[in-house]
N, C-alpha and C. Protein backbone atom coordinates (compact mmCIF):
# COMPACT_ATOMS: atom_id res chain seq x y z
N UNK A 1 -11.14 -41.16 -3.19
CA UNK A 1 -10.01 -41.60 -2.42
C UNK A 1 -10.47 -41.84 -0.99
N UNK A 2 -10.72 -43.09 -0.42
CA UNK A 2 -10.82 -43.84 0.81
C UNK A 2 -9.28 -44.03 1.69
N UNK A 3 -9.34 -42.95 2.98
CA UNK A 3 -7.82 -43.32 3.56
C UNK A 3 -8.54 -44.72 4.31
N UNK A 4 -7.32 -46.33 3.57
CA UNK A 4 -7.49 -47.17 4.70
C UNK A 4 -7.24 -47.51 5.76
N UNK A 5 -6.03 -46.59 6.02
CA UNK A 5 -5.06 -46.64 7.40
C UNK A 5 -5.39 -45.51 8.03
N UNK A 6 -5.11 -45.34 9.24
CA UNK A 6 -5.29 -44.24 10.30
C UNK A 6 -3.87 -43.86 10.15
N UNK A 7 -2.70 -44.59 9.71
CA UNK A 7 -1.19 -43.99 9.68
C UNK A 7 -1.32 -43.57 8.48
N UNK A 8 -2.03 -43.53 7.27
CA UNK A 8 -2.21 -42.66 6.54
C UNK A 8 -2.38 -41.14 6.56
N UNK A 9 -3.07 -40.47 7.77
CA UNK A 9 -3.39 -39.43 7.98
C UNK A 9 -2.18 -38.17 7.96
N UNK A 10 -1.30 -38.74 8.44
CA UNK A 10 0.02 -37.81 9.09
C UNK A 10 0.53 -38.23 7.79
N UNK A 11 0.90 -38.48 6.54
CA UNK A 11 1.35 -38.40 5.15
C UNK A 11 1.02 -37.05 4.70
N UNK A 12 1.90 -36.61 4.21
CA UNK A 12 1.14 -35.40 3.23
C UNK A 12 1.32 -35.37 1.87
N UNK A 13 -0.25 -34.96 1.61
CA UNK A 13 -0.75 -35.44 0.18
C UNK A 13 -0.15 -35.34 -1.03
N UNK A 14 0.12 -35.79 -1.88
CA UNK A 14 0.55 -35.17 -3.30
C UNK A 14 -0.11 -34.39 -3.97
N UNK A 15 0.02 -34.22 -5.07
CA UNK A 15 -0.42 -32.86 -6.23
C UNK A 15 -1.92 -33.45 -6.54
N UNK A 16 -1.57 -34.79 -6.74
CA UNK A 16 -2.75 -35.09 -7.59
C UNK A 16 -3.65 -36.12 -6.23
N UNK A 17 -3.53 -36.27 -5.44
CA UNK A 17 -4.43 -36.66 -4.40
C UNK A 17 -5.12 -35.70 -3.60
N UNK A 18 -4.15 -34.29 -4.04
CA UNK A 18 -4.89 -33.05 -3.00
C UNK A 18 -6.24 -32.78 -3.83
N UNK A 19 -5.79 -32.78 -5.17
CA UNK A 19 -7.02 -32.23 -5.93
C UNK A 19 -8.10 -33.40 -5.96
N UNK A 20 -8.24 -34.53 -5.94
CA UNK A 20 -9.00 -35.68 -5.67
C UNK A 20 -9.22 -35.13 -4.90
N UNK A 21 -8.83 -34.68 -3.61
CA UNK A 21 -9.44 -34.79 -2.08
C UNK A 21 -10.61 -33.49 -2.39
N UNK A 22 -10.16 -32.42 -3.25
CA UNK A 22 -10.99 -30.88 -3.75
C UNK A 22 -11.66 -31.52 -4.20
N UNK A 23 -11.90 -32.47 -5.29
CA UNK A 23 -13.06 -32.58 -6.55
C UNK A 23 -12.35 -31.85 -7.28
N UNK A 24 -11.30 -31.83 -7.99
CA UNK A 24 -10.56 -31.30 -9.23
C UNK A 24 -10.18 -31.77 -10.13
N UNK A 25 -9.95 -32.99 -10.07
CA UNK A 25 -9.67 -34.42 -10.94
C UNK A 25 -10.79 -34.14 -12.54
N UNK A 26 -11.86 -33.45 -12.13
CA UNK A 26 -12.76 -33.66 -12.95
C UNK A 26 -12.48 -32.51 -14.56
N UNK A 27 -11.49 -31.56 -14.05
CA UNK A 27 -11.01 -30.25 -14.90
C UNK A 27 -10.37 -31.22 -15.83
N UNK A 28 -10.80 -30.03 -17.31
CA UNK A 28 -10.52 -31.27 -18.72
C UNK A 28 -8.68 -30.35 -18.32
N UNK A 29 -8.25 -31.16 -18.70
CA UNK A 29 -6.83 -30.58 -19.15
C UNK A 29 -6.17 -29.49 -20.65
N UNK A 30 -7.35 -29.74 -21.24
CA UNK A 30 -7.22 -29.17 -22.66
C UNK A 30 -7.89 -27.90 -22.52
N UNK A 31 -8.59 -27.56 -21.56
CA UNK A 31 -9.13 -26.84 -21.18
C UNK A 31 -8.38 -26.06 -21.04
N UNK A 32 -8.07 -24.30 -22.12
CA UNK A 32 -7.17 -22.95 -21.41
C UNK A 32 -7.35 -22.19 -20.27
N UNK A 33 -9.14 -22.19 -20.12
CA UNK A 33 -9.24 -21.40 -18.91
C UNK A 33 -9.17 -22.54 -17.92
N UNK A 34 -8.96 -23.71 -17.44
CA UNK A 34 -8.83 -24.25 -16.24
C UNK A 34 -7.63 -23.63 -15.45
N UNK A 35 -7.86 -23.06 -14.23
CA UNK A 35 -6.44 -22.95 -13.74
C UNK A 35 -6.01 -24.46 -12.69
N UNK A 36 -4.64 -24.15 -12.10
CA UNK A 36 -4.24 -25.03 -11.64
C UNK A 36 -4.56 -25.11 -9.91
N UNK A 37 -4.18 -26.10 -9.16
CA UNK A 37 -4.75 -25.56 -8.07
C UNK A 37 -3.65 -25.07 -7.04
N UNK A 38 -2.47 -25.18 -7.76
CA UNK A 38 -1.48 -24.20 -6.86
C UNK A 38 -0.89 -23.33 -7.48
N UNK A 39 -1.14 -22.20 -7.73
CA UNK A 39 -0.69 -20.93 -8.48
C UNK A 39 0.02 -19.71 -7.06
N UNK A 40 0.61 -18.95 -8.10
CA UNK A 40 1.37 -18.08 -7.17
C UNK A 40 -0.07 -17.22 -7.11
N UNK A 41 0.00 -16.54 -5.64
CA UNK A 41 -0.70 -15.17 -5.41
C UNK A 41 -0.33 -14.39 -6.03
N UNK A 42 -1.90 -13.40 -5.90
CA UNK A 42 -1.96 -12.49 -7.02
C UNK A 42 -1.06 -11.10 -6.11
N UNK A 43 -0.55 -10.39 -6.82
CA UNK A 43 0.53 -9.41 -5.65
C UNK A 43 -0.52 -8.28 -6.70
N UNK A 44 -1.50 -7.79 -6.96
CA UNK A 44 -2.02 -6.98 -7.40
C UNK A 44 -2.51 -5.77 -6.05
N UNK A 45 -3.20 -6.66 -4.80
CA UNK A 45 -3.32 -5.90 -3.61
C UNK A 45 -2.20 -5.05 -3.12
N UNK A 46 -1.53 -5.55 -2.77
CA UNK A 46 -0.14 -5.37 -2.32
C UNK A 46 0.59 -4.37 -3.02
N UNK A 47 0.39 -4.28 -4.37
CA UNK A 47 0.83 -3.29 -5.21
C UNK A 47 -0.19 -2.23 -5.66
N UNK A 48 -1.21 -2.16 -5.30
CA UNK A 48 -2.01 -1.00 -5.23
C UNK A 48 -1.82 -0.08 -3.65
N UNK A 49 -1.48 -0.82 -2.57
CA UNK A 49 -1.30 -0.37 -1.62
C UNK A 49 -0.07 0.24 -0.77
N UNK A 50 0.84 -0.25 -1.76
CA UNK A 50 2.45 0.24 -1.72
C UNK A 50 1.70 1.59 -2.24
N UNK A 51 1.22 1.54 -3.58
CA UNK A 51 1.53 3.17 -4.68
C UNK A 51 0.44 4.05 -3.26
N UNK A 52 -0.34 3.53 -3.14
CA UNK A 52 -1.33 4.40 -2.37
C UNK A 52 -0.26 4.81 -1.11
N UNK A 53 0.23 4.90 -0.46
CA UNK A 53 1.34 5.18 0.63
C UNK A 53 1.99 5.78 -0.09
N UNK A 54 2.92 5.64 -1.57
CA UNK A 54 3.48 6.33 -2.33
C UNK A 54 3.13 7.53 -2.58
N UNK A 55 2.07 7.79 -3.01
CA UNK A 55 1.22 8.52 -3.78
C UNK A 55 0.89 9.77 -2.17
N UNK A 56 0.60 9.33 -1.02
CA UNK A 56 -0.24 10.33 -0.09
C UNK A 56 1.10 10.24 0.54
N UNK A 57 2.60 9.86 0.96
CA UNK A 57 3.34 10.57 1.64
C UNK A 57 3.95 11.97 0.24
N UNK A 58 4.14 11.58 -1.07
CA UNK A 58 4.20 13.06 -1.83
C UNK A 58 2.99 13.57 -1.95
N UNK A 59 1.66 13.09 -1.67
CA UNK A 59 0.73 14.47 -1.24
C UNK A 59 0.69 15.15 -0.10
N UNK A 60 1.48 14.98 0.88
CA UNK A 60 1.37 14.95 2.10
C UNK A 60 2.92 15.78 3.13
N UNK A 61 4.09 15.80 1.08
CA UNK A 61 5.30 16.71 1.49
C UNK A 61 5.20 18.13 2.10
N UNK A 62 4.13 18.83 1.76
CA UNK A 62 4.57 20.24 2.52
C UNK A 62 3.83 20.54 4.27
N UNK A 63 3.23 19.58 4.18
CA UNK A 63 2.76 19.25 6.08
C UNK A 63 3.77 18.84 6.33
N UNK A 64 4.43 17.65 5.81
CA UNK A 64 5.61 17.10 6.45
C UNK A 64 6.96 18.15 7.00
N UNK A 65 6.99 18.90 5.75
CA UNK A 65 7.96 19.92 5.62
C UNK A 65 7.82 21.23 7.00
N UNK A 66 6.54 21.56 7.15
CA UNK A 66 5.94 22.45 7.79
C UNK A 66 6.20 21.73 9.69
N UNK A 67 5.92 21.16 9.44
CA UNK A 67 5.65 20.01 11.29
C UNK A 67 7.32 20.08 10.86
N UNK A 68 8.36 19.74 10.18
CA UNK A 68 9.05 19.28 10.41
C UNK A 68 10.20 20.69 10.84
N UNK A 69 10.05 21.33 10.03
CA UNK A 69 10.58 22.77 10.69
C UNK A 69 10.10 23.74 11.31
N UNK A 70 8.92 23.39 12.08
CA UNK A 70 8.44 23.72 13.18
C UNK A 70 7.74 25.49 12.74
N UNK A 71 7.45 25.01 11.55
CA UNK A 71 6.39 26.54 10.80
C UNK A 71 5.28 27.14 11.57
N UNK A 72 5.54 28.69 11.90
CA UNK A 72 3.98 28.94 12.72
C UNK A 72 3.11 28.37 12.45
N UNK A 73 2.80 28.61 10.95
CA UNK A 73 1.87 28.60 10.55
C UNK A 73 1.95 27.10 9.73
N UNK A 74 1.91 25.49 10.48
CA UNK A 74 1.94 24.63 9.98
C UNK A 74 0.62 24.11 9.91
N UNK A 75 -0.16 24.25 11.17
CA UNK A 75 -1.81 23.73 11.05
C UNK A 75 -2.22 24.25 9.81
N UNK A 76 -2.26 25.72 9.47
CA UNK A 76 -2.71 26.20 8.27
C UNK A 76 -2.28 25.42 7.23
N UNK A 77 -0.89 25.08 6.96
CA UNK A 77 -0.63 23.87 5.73
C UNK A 77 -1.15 22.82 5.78
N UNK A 78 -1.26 22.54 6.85
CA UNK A 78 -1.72 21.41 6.99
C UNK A 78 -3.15 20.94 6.05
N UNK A 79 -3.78 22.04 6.70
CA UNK A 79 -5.24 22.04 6.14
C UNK A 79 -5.76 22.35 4.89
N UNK A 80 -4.39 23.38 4.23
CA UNK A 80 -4.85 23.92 3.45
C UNK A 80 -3.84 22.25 2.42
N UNK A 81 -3.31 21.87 2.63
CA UNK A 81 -2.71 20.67 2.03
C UNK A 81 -4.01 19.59 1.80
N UNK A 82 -4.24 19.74 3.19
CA UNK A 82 -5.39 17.94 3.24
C UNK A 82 -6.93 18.45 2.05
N UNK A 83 -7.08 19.77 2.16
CA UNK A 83 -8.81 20.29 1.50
C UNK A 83 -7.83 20.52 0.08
N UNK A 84 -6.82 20.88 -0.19
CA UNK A 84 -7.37 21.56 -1.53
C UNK A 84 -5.51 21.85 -2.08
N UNK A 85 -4.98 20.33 -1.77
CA UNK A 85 -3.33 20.13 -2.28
C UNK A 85 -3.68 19.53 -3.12
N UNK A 86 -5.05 18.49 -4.01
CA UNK A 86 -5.22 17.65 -4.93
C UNK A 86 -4.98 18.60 -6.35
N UNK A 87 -5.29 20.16 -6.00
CA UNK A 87 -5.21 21.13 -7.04
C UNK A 87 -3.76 21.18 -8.00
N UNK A 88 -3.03 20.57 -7.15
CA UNK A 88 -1.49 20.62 -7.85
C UNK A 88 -0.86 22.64 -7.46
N UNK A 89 -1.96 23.53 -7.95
CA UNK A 89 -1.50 24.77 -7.72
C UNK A 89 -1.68 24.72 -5.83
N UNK A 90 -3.02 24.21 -5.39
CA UNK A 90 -2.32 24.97 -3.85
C UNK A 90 -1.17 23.81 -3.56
N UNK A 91 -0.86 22.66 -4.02
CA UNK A 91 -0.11 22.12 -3.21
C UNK A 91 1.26 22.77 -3.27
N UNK A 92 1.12 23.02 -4.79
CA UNK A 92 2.43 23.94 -5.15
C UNK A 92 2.87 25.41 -3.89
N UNK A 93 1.65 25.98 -4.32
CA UNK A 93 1.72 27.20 -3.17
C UNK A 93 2.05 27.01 -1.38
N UNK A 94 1.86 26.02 -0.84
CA UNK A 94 2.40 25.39 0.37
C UNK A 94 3.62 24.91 0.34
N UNK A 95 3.83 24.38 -0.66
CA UNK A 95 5.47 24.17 -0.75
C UNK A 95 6.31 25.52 -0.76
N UNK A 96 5.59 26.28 -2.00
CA UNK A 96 6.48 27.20 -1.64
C UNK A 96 6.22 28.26 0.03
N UNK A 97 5.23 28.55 0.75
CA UNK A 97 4.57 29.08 1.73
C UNK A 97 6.22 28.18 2.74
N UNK A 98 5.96 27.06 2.67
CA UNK A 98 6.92 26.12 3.51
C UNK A 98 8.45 26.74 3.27
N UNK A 99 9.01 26.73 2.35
CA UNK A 99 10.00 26.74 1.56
C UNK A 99 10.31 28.23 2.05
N UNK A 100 9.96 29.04 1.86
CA UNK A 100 10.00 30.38 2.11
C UNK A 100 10.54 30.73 3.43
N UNK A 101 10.21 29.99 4.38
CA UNK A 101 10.14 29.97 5.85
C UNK A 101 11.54 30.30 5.94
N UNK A 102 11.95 31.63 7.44
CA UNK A 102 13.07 31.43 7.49
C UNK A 102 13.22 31.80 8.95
N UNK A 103 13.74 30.68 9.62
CA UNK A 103 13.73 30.47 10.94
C UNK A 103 14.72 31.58 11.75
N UNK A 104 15.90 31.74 11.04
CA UNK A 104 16.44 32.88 11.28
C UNK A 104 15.80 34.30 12.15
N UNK A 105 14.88 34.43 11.08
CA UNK A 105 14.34 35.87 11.55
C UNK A 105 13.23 35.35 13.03
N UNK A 106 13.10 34.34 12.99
CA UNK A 106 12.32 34.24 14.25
C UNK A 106 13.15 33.81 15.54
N UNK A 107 14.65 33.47 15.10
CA UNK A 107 15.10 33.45 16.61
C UNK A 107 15.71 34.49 17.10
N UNK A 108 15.99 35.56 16.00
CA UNK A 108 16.54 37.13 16.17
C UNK A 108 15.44 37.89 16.67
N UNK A 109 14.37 37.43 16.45
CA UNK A 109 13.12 38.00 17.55
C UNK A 109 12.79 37.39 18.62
N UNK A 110 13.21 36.71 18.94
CA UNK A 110 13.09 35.98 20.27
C UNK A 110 14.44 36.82 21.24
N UNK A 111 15.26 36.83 20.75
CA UNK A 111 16.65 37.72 21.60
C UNK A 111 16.55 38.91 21.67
């Protein structure tokens, strides 16, 4: 495909002149594995990276829990969450460590 006009340029191409312009013209059509040359994106990235955010804010509930009610002892969850919450039992045990917490008795010691 030869553009003969210079007012040709500012046109925009069709389906089958874009792929001329690629070198695609040449794909057999009978062909199953040929793909096409405008297909939807693949959302496979995008959906591994949602679950991964998914996945580490519930590995990541009893720090949250801990920072969030202001636990003495939250660095310790923290850490003991980030080394060794993949166990399922310590993560369990920080939840409950968290859970347990009762703020009560620490502002009756403050007065």
């Amino acid at each position: 495909m030869v553009l003969q006009d210079v007012g040709q340029l500012n046109k925009p191409l069709s389906k089958t002149e874009y792929q001329q312009l690629l070198g695609l013209n040449q794909i057999n059509r009978n062909d199953s594995s040929a793909t096409s040359v405008i297909e939807r994106p693949r959302m496979d990235g995008l959906l591994l990276a949602g679950l991964i955010l998914i996945l580490l804010f519930i590995y990541f509930i009893p720090a949250y829990l801990a920072y969030w009610s202001d636990h003495p002892q939250r660095h310790w969850i923290f850490v003991c969450n980030l080394f060794a919450g993949a166990t399922i039992i310590v993560w369990i045990i920080c939840m409950i460590w968290v859970l347990t917490y009762d703020d009560s008795k620490d502002s009756e010691a403050q007065t």
